[in-house]
N, C-alpha and C. Protein backbone atom coordinates (compact mmCIF):
# COMPACT_ATOMS: atom_id res chain seq x y z
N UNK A 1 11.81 25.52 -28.48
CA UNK A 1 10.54 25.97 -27.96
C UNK A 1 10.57 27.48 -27.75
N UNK A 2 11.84 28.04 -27.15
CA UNK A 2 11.72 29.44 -26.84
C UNK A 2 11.49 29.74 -28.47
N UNK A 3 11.98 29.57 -29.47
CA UNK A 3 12.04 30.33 -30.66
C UNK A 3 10.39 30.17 -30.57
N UNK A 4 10.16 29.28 -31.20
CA UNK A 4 8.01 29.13 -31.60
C UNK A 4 7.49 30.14 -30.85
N UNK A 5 7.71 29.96 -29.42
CA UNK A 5 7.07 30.81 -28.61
C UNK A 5 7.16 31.92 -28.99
N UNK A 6 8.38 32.83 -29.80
CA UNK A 6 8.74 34.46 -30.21
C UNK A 6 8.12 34.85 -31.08
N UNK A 7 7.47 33.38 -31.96
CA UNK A 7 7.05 33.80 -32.99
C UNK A 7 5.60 34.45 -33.07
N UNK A 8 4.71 33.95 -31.65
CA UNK A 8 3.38 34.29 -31.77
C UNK A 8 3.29 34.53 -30.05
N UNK A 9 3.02 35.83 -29.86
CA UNK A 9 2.49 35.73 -28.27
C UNK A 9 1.32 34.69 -28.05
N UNK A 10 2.45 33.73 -27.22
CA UNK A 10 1.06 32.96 -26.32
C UNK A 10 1.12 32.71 -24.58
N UNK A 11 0.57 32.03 -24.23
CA UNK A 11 0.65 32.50 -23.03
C UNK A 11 -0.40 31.18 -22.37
N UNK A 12 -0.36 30.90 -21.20
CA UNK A 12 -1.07 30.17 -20.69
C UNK A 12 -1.77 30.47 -19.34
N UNK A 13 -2.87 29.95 -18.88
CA UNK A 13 -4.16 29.80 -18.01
C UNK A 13 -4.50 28.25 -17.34
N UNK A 14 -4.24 28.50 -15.71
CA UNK A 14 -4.41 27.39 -14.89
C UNK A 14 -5.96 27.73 -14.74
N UNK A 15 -6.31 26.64 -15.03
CA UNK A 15 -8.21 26.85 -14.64
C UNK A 15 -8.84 25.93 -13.69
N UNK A 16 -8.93 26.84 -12.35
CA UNK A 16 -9.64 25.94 -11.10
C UNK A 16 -10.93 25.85 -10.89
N UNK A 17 -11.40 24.98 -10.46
CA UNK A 17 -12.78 24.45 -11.15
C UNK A 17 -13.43 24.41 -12.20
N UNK A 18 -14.82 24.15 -12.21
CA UNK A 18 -15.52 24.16 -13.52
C UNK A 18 -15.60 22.83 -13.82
N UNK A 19 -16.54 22.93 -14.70
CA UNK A 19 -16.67 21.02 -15.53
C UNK A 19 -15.89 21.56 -16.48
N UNK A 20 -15.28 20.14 -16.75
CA UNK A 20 -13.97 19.94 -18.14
C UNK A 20 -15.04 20.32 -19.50
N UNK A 21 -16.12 20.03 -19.21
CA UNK A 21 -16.63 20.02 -20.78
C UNK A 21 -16.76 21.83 -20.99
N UNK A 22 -16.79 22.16 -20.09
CA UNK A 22 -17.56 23.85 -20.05
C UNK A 22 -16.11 24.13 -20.65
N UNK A 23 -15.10 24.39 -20.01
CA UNK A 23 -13.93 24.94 -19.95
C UNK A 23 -13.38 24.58 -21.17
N UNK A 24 -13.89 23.43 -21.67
CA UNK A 24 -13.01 22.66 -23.10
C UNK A 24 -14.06 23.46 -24.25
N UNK A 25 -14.97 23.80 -24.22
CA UNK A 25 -16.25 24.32 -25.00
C UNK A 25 -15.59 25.69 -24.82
N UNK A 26 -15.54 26.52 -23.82
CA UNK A 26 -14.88 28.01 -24.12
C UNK A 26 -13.53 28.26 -24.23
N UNK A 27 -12.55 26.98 -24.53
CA UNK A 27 -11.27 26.64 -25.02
C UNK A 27 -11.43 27.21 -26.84
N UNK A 28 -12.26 26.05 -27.19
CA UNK A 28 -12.59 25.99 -28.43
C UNK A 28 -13.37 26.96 -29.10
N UNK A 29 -14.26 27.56 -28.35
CA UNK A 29 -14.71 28.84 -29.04
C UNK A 29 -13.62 29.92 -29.09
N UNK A 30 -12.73 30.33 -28.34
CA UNK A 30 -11.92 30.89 -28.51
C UNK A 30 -10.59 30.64 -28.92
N UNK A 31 -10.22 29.44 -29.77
CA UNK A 31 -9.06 29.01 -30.67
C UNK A 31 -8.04 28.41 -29.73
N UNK A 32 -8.14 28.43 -28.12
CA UNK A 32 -7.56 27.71 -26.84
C UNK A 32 -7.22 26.17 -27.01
N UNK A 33 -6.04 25.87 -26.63
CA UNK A 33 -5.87 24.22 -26.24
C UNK A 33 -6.41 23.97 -25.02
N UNK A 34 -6.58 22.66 -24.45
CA UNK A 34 -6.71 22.31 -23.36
C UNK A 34 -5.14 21.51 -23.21
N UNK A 35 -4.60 22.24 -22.68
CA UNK A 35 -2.81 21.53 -22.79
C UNK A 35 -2.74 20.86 -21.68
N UNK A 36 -3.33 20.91 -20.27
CA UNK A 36 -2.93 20.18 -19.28
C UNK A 36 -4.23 19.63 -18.67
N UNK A 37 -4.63 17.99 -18.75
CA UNK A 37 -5.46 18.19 -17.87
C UNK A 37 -4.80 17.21 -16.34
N UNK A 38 -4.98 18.07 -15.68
CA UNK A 38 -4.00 17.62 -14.40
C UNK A 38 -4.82 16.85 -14.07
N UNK A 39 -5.62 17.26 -13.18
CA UNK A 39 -6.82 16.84 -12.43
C UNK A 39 -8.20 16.96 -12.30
N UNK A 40 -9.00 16.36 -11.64
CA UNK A 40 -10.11 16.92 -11.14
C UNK A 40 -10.39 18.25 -11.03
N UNK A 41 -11.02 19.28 -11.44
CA UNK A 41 -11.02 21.11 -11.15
C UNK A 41 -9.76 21.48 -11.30
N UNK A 42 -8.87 20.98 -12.60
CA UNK A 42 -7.58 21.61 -12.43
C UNK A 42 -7.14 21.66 -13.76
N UNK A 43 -7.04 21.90 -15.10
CA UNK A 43 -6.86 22.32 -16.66
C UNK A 43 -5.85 23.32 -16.41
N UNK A 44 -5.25 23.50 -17.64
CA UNK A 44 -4.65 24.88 -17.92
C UNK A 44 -5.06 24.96 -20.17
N UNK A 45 -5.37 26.25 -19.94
CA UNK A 45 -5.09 25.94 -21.08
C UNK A 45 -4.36 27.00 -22.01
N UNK A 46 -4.13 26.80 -23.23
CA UNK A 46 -2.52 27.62 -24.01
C UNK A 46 -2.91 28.00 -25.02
N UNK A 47 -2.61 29.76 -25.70
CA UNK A 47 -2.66 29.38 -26.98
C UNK A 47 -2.53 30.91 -26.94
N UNK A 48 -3.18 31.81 -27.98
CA UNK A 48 -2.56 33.05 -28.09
C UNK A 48 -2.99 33.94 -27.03
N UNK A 49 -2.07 34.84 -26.47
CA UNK A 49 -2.17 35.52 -25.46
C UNK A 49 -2.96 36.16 -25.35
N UNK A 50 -3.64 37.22 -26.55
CA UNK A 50 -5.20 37.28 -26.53
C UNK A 50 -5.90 36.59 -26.31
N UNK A 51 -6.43 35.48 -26.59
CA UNK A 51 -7.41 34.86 -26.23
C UNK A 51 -7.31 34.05 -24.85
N UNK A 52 -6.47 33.93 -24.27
CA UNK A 52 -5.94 32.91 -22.94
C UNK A 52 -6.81 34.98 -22.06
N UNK A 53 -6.52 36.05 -22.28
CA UNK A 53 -7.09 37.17 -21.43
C UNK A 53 -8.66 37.06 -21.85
N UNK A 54 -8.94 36.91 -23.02
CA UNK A 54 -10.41 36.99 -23.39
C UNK A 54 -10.97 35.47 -22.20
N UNK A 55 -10.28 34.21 -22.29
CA UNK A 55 -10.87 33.29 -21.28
C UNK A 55 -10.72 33.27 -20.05
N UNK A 56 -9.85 34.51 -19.40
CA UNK A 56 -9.78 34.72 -17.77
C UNK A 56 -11.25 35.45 -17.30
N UNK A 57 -11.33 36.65 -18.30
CA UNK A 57 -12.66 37.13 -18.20
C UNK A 57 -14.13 36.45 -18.44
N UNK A 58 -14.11 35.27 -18.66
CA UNK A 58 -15.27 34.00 -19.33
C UNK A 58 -15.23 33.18 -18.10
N UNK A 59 -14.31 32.88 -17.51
CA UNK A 59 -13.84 31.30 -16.94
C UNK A 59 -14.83 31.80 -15.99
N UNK A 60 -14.99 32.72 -14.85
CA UNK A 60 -15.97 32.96 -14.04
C UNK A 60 -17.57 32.76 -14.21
N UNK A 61 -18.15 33.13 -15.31
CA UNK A 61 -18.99 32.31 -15.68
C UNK A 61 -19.49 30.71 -16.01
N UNK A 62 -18.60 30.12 -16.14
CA UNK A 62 -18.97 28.64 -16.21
C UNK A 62 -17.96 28.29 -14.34
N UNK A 63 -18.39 28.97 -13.24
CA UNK A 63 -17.75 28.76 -12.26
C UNK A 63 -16.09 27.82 -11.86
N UNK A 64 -15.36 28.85 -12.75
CA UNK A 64 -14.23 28.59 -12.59
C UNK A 64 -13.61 29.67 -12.09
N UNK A 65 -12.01 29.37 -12.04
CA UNK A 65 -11.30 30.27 -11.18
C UNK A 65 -9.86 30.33 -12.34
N UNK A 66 -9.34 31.60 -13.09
CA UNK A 66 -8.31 31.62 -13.61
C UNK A 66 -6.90 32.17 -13.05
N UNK A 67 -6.32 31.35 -13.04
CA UNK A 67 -4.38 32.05 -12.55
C UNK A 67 -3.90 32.18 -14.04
N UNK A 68 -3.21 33.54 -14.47
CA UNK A 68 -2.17 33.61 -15.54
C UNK A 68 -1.03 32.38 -14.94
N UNK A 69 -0.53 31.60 -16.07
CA UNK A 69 1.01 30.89 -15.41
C UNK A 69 2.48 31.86 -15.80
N UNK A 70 2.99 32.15 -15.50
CA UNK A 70 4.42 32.82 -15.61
C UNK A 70 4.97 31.84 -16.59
N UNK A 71 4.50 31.80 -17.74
CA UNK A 71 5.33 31.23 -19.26
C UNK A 71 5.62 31.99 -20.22
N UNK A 72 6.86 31.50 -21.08
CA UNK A 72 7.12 32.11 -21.86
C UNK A 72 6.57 31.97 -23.51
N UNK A 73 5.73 30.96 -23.47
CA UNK A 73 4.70 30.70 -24.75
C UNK A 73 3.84 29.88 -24.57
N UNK A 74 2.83 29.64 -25.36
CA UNK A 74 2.04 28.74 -25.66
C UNK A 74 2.22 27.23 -25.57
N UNK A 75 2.57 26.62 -24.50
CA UNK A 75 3.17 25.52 -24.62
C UNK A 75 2.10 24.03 -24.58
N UNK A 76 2.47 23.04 -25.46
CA UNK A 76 1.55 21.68 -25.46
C UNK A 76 0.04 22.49 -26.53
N UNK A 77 0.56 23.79 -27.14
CA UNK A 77 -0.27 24.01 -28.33
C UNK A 77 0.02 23.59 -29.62
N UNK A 78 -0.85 23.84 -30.79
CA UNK A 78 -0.28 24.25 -31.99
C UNK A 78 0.90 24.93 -32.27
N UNK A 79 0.51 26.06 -31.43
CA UNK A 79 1.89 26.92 -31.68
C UNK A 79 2.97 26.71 -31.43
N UNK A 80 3.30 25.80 -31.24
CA UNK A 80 4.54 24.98 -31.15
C UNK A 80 5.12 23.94 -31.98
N UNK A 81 4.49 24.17 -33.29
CA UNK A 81 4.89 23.35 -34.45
C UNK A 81 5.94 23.86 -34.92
N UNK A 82 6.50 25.33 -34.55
CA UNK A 82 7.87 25.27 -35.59
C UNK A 82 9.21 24.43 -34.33
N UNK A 83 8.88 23.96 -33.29
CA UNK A 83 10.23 23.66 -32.60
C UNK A 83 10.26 22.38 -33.39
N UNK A 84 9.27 21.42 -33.31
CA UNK A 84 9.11 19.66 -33.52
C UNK A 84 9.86 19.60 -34.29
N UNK A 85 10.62 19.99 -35.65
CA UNK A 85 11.79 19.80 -36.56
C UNK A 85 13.02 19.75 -35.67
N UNK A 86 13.28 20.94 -34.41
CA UNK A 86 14.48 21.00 -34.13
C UNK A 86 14.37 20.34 -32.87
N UNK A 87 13.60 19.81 -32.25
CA UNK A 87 13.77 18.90 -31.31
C UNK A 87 13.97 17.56 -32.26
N UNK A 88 13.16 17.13 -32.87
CA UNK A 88 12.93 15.44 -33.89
C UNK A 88 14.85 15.51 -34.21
N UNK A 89 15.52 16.42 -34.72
CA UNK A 89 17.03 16.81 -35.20
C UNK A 89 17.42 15.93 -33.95
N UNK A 90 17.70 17.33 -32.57
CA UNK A 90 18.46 16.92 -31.27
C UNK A 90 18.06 15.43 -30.97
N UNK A 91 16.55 15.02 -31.11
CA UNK A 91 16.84 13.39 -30.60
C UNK A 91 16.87 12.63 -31.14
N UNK A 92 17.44 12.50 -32.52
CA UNK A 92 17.76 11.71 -33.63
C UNK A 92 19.60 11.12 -32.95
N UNK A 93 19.69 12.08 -32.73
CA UNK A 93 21.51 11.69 -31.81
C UNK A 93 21.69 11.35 -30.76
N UNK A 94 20.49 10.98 -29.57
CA UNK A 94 20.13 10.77 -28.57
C UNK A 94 19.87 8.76 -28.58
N UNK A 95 20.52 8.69 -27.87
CA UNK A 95 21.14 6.56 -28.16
C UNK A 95 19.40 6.23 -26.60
N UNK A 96 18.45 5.86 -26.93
CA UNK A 96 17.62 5.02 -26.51
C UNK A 96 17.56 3.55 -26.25
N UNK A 97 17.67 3.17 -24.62
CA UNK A 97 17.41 1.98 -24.85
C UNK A 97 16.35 1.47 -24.25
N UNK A 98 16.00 0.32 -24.11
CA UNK A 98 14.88 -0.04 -23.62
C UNK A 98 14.64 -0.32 -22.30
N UNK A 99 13.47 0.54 -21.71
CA UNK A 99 14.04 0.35 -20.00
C UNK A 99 13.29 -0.87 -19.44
N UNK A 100 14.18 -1.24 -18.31
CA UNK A 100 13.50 -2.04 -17.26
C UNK A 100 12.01 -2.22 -16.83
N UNK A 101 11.29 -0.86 -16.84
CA UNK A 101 10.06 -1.08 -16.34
C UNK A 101 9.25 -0.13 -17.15
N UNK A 102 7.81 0.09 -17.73
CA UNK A 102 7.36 0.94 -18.35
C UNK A 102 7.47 2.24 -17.73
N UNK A 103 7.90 2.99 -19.26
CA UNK A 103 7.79 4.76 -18.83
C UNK A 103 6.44 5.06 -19.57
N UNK A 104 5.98 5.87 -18.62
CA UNK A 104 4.78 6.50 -18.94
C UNK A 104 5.02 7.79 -20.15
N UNK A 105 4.29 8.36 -21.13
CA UNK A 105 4.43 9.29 -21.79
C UNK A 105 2.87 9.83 -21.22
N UNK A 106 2.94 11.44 -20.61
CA UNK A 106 1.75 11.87 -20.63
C UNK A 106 1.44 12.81 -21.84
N UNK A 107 1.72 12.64 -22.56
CA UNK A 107 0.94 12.91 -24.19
C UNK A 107 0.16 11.87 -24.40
N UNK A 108 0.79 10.44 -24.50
CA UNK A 108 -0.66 9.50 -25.03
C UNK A 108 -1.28 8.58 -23.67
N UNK A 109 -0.79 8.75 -22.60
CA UNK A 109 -1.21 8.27 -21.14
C UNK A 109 -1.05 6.58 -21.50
N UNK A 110 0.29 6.60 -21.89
CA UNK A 110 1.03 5.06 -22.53
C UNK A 110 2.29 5.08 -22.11
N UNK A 111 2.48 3.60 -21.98
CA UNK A 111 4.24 3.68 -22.12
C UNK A 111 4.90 4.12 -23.66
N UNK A 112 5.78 4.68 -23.57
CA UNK A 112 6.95 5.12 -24.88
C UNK A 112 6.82 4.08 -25.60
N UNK A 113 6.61 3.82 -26.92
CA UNK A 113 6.58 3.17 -28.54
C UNK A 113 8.20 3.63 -28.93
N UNK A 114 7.73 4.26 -29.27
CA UNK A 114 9.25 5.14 -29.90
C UNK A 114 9.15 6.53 -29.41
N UNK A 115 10.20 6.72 -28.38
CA UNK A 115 10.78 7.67 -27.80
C UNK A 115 11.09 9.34 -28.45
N UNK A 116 11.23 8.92 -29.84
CA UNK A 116 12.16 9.90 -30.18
C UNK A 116 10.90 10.79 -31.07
N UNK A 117 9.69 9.71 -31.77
CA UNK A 117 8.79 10.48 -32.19
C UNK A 117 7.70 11.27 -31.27
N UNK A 118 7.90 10.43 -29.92
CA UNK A 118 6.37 11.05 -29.38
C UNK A 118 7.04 12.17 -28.14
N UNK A 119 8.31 11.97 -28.07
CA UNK A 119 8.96 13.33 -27.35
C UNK A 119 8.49 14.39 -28.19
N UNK A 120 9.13 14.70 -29.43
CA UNK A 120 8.58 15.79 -30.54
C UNK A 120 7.24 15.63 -30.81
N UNK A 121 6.47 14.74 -30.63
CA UNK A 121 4.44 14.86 -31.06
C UNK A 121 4.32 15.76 -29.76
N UNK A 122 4.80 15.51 -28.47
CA UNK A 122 4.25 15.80 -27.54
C UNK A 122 4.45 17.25 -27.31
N UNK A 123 5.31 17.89 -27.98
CA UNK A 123 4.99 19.45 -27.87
C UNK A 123 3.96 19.76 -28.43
N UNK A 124 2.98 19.48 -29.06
CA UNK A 124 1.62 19.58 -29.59
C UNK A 124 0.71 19.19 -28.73
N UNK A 125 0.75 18.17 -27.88
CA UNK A 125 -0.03 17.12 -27.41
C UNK A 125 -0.56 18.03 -25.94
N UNK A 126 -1.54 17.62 -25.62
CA UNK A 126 -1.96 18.50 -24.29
C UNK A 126 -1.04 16.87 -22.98
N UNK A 127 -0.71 17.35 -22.21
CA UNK A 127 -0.31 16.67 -21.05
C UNK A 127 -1.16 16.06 -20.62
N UNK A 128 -1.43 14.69 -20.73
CA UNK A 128 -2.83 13.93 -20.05
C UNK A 128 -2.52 13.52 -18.61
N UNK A 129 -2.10 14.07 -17.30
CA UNK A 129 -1.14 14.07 -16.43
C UNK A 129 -2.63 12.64 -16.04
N UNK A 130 -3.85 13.60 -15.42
CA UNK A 130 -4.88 12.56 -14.89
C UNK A 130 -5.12 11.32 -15.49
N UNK A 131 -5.14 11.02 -17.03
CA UNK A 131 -5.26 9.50 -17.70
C UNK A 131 -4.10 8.84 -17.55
N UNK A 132 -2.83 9.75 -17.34
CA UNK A 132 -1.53 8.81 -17.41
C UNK A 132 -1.78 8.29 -15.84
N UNK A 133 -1.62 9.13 -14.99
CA UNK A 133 -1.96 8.60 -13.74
C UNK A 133 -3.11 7.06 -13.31
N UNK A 134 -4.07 7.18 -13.82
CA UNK A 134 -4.83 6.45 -14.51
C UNK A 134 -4.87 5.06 -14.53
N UNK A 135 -3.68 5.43 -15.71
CA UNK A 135 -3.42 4.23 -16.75
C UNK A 135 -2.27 3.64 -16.08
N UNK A 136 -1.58 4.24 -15.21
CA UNK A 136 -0.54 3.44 -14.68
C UNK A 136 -1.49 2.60 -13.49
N UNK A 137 -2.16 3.34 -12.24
CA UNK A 137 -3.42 2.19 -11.43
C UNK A 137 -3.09 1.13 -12.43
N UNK A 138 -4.03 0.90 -13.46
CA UNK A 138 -4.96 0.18 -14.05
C UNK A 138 -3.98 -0.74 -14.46
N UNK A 139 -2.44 -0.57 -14.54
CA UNK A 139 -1.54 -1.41 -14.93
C UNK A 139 -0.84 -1.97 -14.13
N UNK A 140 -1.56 -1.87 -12.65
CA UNK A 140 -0.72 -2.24 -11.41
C UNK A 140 0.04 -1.21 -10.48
N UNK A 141 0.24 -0.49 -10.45
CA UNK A 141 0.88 0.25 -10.09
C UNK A 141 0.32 1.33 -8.80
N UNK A 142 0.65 0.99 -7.32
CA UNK A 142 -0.38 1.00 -6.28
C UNK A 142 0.43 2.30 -5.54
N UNK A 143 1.68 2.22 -5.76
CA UNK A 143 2.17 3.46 -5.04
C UNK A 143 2.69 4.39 -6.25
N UNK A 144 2.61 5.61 -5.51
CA UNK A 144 3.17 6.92 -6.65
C UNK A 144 4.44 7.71 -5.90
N UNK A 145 5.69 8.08 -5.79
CA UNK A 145 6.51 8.98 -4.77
C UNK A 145 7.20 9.88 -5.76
N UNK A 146 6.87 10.84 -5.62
CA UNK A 146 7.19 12.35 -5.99
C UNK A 146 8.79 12.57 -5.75
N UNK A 147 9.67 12.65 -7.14
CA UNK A 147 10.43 13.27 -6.87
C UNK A 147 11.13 14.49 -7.18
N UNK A 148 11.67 15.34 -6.22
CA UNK A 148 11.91 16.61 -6.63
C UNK A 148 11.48 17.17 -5.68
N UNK A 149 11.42 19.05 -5.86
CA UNK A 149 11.33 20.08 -4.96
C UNK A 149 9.22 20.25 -5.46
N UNK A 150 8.70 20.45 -3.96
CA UNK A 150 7.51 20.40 -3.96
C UNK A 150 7.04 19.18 -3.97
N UNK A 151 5.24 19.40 -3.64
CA UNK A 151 4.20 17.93 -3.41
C UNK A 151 3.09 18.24 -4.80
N UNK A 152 3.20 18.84 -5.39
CA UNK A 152 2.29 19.31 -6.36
C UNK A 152 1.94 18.31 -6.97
N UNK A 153 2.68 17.41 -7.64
CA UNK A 153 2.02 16.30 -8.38
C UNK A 153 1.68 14.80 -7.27
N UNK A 154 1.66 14.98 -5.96
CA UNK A 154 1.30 14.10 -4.99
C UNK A 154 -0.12 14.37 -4.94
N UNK A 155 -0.13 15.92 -4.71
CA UNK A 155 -1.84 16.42 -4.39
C UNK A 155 -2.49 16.21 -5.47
N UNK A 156 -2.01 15.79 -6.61
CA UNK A 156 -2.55 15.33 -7.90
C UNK A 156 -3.72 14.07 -8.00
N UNK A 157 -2.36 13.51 -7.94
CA UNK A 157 -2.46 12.11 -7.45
C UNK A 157 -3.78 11.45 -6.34
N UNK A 158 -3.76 12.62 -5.20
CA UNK A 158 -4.49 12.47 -4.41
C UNK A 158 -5.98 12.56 -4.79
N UNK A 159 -6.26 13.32 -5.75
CA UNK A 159 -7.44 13.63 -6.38
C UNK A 159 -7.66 12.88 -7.60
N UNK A 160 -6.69 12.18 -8.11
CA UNK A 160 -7.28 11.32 -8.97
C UNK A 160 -7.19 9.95 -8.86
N UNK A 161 -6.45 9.49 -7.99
CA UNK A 161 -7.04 7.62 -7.40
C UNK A 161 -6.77 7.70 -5.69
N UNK A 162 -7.29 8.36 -5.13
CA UNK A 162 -7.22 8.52 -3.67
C UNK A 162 -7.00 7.14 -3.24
N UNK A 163 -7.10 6.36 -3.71
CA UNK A 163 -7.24 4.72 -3.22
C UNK A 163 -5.32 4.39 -3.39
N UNK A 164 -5.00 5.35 -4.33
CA UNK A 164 -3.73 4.74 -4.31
C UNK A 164 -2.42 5.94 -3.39
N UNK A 165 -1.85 4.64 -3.12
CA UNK A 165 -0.62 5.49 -1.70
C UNK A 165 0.12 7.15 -2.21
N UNK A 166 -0.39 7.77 -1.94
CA UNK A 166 1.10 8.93 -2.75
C UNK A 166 1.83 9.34 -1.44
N UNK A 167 3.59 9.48 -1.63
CA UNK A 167 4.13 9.25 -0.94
C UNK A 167 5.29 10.68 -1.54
């Protein structure tokens, strides 16, 4: 990924508020992914570093709010088609087995098919963090507990099935 990224300045944009359709409409006029949709009033989106500055200056008009993210490329874009060869390589040697309980992939907001192709699709793939979230509810799944340093993906959570426990 660091290599792709050298190859083309890109750069990414957390976008607070706004309707998804506005923000996905001045994504696309300006050659932008929508790489993350977290939440409710919460997108980021990726793609060449020009145009991620041309949509900080836009996003205020369709009443949004832009943060630059501190990245080192374009990530969950296009521009990240030259790594998918050398990742698809590294997890070709990587021994998969089948787990106990469904893993979620937030590229297709599914459990893993095959592991080894949709790890490498998913550097392309925008992060569907809110449908995976979602799709796990809808599959039973009543509590969520965060692990790691920070609550960031709790407050997520909180905004997209408030009905369910985050812990």
């Amino acid at each position: 990924m660091a290599h792709a990224a050298a190859t083309t300045e890109g750069g990414m944009v957390a976008v607070l508020g706004g309707e998804l359709s506005a923000v996905a409409d001045l994504a696309a006029q300006l050659g932008l992914t929508v790489a993350n949709d977290n939440a409710p009033g919460q997108v980021v989106l990726s793609g060449r570093l020009d145009a991620v500055a041309v949509a900080e200056e836009h996003l205020r008009e369709i009443g949004a709010r832009a943060r630059r993210l501190d990245v080192g490329g374009a990530f969950h874009s296009p521009l990240m088609e030259p790594a998918i060869e050398r990742l698809a390589a590294a997890l070709a040697g990587v021994d998969f087995r089948a787990p106990q309980t469904p893993v979620y992939s937030c590229g297709t907001a599914a459990p893993f098919v095959d592991p080894r192709r949709e790890l490498a699709e998913n550097l392309l793939r925008p992060v569907r963090w809110r449908e995976t979230v979602l799709a796990m509810r809808d599959a039973g799944v009543e509590r969520f507990v965060e692990i790691g340093p920070g609550r960031v993906l709790t407050g997520t959570v909180r905004r997209i099935a408030p009905e369910a426990a985050a812990a």
